[in-house]
Each structure stands twice: as structure tokens, then as C-alpha cells.
N, C-alpha and C. Protein backbone atom coordinates (compact mmCIF):
# COMPACT_ATOMS: atom_id res chain seq x y z
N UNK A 1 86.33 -18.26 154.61
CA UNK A 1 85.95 -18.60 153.25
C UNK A 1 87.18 -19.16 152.53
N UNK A 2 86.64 -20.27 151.81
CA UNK A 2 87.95 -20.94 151.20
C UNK A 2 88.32 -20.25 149.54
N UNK A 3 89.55 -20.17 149.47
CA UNK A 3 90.20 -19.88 148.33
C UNK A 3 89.71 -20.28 147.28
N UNK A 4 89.18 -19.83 146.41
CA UNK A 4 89.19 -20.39 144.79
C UNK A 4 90.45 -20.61 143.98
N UNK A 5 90.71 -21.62 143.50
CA UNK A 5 91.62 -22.00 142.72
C UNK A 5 90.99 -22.59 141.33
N UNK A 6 91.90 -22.09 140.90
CA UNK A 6 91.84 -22.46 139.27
C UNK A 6 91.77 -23.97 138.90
N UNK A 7 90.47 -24.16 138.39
CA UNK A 7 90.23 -26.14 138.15
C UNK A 7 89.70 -26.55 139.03
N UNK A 8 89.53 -25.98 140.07
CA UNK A 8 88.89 -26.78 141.35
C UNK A 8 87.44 -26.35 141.36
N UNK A 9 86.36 -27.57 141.67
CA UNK A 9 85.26 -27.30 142.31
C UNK A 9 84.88 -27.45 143.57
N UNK A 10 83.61 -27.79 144.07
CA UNK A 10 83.09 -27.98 144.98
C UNK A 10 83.99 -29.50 146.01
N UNK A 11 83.68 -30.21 145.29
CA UNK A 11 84.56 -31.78 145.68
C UNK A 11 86.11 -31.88 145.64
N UNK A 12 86.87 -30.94 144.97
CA UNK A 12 88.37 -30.97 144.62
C UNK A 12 88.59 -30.56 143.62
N UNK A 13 90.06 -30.49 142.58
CA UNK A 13 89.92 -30.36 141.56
C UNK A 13 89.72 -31.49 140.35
N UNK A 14 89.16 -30.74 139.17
CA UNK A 14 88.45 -32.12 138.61
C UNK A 14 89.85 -32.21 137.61
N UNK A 15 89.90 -33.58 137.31
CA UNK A 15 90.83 -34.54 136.44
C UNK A 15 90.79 -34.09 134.83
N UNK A 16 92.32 -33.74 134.68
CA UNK A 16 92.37 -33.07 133.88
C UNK A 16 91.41 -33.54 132.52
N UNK A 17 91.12 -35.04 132.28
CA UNK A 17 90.63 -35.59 131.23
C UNK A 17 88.97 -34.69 130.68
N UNK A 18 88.26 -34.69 132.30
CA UNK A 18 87.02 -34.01 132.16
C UNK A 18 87.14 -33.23 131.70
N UNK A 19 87.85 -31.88 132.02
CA UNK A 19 87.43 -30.69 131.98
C UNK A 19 87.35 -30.71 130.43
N UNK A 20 86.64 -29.70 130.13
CA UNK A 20 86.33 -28.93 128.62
C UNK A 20 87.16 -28.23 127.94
N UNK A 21 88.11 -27.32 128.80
CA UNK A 21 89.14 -26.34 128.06
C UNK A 21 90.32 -26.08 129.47
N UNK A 22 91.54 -25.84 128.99
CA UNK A 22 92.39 -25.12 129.42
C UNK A 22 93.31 -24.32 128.79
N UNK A 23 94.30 -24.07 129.64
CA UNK A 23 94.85 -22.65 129.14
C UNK A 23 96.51 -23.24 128.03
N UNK A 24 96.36 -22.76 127.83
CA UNK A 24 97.60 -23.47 126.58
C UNK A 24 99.43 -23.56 127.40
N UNK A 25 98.89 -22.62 128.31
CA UNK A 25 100.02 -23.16 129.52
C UNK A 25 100.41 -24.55 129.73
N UNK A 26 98.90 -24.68 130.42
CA UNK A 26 98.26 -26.09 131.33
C UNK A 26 98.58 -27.62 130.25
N UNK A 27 98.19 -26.87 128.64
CA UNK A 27 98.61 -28.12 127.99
C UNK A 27 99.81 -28.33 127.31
N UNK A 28 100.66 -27.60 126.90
CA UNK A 28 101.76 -27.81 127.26
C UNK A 28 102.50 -28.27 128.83
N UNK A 29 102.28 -27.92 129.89
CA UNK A 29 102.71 -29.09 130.70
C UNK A 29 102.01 -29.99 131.06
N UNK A 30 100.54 -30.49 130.87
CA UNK A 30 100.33 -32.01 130.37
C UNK A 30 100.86 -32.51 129.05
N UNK A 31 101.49 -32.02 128.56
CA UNK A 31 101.08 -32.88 126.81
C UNK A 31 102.79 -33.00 126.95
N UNK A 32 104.13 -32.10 127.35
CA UNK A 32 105.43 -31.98 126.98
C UNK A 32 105.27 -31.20 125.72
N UNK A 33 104.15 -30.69 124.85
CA UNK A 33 104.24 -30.20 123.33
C UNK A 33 104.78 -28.72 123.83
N UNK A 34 105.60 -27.81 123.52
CA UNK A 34 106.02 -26.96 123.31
C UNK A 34 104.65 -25.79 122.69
N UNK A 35 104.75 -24.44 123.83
CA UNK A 35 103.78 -23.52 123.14
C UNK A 35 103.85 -23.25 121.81
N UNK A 36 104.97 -23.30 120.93
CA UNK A 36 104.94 -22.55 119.66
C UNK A 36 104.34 -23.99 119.03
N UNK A 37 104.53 -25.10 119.39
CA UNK A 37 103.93 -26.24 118.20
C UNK A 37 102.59 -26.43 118.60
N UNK A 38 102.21 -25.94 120.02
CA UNK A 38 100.86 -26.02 120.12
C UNK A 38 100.06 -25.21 119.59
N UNK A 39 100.59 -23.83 119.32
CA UNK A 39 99.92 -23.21 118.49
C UNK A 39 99.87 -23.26 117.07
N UNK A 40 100.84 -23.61 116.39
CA UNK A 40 100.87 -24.41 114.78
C UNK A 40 99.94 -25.47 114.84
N UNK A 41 99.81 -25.82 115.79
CA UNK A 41 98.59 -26.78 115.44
C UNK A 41 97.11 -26.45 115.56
N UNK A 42 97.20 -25.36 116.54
CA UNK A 42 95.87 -24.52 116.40
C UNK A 42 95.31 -24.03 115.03
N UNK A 43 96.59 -23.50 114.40
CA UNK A 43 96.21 -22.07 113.23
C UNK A 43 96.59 -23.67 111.98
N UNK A 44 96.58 -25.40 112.24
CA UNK A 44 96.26 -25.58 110.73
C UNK A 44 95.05 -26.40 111.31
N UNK A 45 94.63 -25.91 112.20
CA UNK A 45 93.40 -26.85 112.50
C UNK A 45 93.03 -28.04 113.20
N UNK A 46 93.98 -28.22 113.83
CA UNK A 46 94.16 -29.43 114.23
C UNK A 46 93.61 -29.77 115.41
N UNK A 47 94.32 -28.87 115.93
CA UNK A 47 93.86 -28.74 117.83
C UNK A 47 92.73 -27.07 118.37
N UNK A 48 91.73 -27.34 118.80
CA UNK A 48 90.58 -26.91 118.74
C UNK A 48 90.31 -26.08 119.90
N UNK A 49 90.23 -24.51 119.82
CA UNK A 49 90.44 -23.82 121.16
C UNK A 49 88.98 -23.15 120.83
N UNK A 50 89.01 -21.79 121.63
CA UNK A 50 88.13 -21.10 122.14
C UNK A 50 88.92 -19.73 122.25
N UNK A 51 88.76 -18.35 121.60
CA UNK A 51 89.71 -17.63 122.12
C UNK A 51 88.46 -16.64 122.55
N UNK A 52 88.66 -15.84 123.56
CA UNK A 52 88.30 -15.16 124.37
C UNK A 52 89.31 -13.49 124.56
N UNK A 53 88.88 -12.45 123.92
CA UNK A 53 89.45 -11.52 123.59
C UNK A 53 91.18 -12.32 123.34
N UNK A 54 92.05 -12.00 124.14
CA UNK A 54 93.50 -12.60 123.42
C UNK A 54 94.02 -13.63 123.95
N UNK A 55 92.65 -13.99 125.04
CA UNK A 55 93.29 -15.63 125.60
C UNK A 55 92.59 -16.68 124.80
N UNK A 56 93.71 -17.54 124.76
CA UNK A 56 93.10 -19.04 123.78
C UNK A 56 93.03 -19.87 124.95
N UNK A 57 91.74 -20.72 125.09
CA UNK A 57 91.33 -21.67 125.61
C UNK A 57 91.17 -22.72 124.81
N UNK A 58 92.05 -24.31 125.40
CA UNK A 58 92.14 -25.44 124.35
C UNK A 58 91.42 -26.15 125.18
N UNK A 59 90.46 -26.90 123.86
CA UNK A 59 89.54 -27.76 124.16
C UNK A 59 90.08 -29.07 124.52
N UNK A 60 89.92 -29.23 125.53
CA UNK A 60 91.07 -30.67 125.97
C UNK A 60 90.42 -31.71 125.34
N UNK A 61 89.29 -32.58 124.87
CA UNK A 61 89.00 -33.01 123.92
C UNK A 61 90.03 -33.24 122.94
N UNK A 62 90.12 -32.36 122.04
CA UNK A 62 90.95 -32.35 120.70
C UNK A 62 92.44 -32.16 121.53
N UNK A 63 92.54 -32.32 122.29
CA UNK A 63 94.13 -32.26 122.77
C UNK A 63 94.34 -33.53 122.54
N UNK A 64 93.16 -34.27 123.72
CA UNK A 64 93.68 -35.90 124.21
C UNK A 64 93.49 -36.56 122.79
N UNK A 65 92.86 -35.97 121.75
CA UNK A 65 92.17 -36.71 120.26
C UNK A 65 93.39 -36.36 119.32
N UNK A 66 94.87 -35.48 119.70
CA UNK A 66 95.47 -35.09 119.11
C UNK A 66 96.50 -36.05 119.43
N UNK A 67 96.89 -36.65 120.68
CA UNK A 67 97.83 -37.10 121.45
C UNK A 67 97.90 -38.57 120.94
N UNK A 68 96.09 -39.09 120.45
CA UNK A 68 96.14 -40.35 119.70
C UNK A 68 96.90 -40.95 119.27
């Protein structure tokens, strides 16, 4: 049985553009933005997550709409 990895489906893993959310890790090393400015931009609204008890999930959407 093959490994599950994080981002990957059935075909490979999918491109970061698709996906819906990642982990604020993941966008800070796509974006170069630094965690503490990624989160100032969370808390004035800017950039658009999902938090899940104390993990924040960013809507990559409003990332790539941030990067504009």
C-alpha cells in the first residue's frame, strides 16, 4: 500500500494553484512572505483562511489574489 502524502491524490500531487487551502507553512514558502506578515494580513483581512481548532488553513485563492 502506497504512502499518503500531504497534497497528493490519486494521479500525483495537485499544483499548488488548484488546491483550495494550505497550511501557512506551505505559503510562506510559496509566496517568500514571512509567517508573522502572513498572519497580519490574516487578522486585517486581507488574506482569507479557515481555522480549524488552532490550525489556520489559507485559502490559496486569496493568497494568489493577494500576490496581485
Amino acid at each position: 500500500m502506497a504512502k499518503h502524502t500531504r497534497g497528493s491524490g490519486k494521479d500525483g500531487p495537485v499544483p499548488f494553484q488548484q488546491r483550495i487551502t494550505c497550511s501557512v507553512s506551505d505559503a510562506e514558502a510559496a509566496t517568500g512572505i514571512s509567517r508573522s506578515q502572513l498572519y497580519l494580513e490574516m487578522k486585517a483581512g486581507r488574506l482569507e483562511y479557515l481555522k480549524r481548532g488552532t490550525r489556520r488553513l489559507v485559502r490559496v485563492p486569496s493568497l494568489l489574489k493577494l500576490l496581485e
